[in-house]
N, C-alpha and C. Protein backbone atom coordinates (compact mmCIF):
# COMPACT_ATOMS: atom_id res chain seq x y z
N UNK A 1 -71.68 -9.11 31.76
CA UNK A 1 -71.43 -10.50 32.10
C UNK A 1 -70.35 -11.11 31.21
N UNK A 2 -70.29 -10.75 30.08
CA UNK A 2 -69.60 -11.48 29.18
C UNK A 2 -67.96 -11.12 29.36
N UNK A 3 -68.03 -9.48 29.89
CA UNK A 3 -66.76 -9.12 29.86
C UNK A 3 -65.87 -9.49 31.36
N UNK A 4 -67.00 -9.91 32.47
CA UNK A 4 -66.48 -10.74 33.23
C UNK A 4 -65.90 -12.19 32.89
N UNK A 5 -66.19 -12.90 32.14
CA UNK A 5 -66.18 -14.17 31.96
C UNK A 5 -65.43 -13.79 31.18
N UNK A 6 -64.76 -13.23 29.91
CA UNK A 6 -63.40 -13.00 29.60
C UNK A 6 -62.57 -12.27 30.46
N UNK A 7 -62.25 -12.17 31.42
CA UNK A 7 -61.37 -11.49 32.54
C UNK A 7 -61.08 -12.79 33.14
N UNK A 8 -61.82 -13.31 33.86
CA UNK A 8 -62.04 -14.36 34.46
C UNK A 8 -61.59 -15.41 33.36
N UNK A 9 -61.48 -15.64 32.36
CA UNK A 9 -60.66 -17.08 31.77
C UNK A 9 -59.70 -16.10 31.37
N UNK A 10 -59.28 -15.23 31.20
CA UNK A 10 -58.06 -15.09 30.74
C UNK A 10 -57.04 -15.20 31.87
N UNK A 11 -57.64 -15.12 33.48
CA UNK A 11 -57.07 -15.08 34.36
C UNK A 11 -56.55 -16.78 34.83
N UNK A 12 -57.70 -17.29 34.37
CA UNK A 12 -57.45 -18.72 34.19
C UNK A 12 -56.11 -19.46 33.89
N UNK A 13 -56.53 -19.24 32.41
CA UNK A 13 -55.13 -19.46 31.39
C UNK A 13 -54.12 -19.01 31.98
N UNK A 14 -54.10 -17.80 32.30
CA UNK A 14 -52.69 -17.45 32.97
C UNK A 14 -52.18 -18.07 34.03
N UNK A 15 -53.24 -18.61 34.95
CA UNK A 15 -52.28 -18.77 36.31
C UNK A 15 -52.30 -20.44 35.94
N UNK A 16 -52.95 -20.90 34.74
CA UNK A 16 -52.50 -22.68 34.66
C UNK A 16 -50.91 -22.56 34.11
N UNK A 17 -50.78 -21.53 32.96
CA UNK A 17 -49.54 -21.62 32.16
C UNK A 17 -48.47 -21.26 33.25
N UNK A 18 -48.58 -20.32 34.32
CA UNK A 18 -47.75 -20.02 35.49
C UNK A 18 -47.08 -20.91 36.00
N UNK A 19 -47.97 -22.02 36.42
CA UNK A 19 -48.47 -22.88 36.94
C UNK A 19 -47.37 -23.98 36.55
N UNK A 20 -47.92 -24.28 35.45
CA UNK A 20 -46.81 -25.24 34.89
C UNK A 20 -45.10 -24.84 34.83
N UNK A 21 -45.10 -23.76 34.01
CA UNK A 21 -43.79 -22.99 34.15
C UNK A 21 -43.32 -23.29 35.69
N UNK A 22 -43.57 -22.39 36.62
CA UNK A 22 -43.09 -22.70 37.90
C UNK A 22 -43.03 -24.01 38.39
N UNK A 23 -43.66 -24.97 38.62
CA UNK A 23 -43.57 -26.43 39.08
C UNK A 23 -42.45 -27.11 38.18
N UNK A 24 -41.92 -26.47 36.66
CA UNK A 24 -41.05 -27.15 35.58
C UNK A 24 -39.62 -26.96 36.59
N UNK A 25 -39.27 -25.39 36.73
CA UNK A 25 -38.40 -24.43 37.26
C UNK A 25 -38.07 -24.87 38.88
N UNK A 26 -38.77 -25.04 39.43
CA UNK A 26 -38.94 -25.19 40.68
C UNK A 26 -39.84 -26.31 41.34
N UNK A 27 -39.42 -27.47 40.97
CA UNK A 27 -40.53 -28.54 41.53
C UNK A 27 -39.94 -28.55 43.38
N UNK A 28 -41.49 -28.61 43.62
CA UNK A 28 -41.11 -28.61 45.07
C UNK A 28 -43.06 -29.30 45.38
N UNK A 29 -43.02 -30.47 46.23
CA UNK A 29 -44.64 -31.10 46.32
C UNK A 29 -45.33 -29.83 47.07
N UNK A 30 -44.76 -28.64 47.94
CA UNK A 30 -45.99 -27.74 48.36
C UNK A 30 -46.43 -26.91 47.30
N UNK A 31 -45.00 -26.28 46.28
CA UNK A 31 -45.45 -25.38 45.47
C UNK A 31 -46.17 -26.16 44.47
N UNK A 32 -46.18 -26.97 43.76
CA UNK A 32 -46.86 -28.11 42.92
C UNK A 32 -48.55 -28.44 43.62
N UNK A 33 -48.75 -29.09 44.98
CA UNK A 33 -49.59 -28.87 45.70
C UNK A 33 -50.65 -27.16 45.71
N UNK A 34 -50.00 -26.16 46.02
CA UNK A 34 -50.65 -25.07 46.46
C UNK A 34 -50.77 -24.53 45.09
N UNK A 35 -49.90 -24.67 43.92
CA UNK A 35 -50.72 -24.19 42.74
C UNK A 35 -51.29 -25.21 41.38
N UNK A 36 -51.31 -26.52 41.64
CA UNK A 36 -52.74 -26.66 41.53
C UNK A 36 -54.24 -26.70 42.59
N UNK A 37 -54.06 -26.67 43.54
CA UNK A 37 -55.20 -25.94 44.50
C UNK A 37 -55.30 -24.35 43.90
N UNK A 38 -55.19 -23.74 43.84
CA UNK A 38 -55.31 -22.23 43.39
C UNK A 38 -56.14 -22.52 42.15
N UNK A 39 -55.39 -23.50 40.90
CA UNK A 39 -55.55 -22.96 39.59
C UNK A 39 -57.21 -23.82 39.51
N UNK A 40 -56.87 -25.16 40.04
CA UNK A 40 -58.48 -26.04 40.13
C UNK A 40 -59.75 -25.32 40.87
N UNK A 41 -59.52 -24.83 41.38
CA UNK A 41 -60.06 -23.84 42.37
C UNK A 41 -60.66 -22.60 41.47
N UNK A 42 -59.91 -22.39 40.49
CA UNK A 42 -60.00 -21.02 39.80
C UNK A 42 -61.00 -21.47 38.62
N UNK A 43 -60.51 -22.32 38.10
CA UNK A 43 -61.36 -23.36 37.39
C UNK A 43 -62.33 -23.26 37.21
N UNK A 44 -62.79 -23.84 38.62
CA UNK A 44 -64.03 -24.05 38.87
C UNK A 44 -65.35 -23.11 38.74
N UNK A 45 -64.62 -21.92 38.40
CA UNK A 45 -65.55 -20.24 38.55
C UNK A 45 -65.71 -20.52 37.30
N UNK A 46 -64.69 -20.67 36.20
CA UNK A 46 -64.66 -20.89 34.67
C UNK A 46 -65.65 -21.56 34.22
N UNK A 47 -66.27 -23.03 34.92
CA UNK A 47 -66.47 -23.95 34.24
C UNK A 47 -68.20 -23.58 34.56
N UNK A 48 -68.53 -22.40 35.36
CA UNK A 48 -69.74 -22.19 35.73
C UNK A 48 -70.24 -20.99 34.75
N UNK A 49 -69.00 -19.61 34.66
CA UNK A 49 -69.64 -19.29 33.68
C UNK A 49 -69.75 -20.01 32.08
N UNK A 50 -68.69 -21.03 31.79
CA UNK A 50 -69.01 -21.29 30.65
C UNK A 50 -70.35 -22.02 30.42
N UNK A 51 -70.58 -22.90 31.53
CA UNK A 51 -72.41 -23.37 31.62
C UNK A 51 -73.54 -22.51 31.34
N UNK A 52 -73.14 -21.00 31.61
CA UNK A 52 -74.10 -20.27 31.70
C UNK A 52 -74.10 -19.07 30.31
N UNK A 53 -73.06 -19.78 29.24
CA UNK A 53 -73.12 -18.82 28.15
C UNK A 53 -73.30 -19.79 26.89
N UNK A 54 -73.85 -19.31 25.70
CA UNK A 54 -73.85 -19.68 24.39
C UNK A 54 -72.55 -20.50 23.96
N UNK A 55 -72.67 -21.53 23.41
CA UNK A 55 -71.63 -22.45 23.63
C UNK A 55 -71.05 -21.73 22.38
N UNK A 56 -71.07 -21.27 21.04
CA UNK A 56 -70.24 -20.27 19.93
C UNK A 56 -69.88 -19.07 20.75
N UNK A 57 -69.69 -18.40 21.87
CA UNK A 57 -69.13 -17.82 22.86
C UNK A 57 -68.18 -17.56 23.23
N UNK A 58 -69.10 -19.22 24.54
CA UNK A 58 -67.80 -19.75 24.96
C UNK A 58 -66.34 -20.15 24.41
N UNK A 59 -66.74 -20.72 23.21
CA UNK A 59 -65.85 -21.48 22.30
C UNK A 59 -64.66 -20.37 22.16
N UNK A 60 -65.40 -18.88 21.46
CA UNK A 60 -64.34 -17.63 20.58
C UNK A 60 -64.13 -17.04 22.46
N UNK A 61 -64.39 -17.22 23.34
CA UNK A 61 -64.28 -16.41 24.19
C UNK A 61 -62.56 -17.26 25.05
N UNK A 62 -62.84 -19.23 25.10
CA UNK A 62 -61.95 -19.71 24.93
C UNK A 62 -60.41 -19.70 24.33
N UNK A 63 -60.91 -19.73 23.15
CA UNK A 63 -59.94 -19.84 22.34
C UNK A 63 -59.22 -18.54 22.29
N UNK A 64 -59.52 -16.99 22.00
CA UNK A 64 -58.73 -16.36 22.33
C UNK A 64 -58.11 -16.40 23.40
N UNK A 65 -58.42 -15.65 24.78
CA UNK A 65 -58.05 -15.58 26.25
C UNK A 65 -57.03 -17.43 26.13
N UNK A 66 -57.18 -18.42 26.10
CA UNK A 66 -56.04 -19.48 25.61
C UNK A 66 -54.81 -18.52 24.88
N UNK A 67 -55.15 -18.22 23.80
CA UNK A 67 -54.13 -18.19 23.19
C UNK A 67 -53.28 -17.07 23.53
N UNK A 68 -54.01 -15.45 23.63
CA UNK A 68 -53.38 -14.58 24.33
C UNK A 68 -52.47 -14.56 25.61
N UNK A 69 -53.36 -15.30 26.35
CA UNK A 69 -52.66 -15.31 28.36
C UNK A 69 -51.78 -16.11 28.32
N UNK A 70 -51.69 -17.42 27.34
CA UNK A 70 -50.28 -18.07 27.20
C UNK A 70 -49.61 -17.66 26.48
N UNK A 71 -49.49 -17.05 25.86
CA UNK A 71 -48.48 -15.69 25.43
C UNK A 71 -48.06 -14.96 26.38
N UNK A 72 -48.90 -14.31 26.97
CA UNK A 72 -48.48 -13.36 28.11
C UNK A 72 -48.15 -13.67 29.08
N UNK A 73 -48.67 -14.99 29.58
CA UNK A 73 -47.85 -15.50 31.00
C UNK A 73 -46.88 -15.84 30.41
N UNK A 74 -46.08 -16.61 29.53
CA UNK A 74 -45.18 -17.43 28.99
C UNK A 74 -44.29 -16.13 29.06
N UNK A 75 -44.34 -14.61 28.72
CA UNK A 75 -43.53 -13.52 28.32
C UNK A 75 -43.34 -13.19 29.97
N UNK A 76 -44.36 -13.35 30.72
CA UNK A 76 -44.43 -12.82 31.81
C UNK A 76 -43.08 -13.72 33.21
N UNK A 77 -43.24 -14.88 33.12
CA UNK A 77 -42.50 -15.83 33.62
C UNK A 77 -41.40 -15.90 32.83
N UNK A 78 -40.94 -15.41 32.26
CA UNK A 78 -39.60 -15.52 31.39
C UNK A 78 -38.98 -14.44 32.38
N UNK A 79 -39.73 -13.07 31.88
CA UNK A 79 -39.38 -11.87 32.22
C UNK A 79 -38.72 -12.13 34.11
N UNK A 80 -39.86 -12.58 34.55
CA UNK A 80 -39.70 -12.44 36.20
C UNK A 80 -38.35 -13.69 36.34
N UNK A 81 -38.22 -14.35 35.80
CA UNK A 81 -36.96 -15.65 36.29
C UNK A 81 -35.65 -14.88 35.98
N UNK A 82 -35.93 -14.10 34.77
CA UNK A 82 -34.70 -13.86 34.75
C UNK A 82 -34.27 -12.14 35.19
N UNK A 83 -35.51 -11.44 35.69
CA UNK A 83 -35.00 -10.78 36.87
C UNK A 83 -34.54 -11.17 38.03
N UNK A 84 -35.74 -12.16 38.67
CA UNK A 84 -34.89 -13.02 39.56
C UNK A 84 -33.20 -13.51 39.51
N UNK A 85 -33.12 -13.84 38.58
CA UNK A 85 -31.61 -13.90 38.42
C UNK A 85 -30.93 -13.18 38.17
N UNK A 86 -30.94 -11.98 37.88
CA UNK A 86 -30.11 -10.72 37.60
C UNK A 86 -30.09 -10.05 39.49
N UNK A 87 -31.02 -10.32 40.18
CA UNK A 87 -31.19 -9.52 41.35
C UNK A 87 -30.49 -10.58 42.16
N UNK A 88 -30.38 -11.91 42.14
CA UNK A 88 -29.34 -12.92 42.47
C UNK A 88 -27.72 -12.64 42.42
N UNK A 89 -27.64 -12.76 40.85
CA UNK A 89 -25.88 -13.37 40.76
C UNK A 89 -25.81 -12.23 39.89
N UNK A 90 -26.48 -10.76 40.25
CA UNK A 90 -26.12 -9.47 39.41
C UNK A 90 -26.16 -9.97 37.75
N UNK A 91 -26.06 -8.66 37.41
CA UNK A 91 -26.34 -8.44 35.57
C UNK A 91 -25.35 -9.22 35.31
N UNK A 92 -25.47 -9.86 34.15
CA UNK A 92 -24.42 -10.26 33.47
C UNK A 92 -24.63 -10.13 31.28
């Protein structure tokens, strides 16, 4: 159970930090619209297992998966924009 509920918020974290990144990059009201529907949505799985675990847990189970997945999305969305742009207007 536990190692679900860290999968599951780290997946979290990631697709909020996505989330933001993309809507910064690309504001557009559907993509802004359709990913916060996704991420609130995703949320919502989060906010049930955290009800259902030891709140000193939740807390270290939080705070890492936070700090890691916005690292890794942040590396991850870097990476993909600026392939995107190399597969655009070629290497430079």
């Amino acid at each position: 159970m536990i190692v679900l509920y860290i999968i599951i918020s780290f997946l979290n974290v990631f697709l909020h930090t996505a989330k933001n990144i993309i809507i910064i990059k690309h504001p557009s009201k559907l993509v802004g619209s359709l990913a916060n529907c996704i991420c609130y949505t995703f949320s919502a799985v989060v906010i049930k297992f955290i009800a259902e675990t030891d709140l000193l847990i939740a807390l270290l189970v939080q705070a890492t998966t936070n700090f890691i997945g916005c690292y890794i999305a942040m590396w991850f969305c870097e990476w993909w924009l600026k392939t995107r742009k190399e597969k655009t207007y070629g290497s430079t």
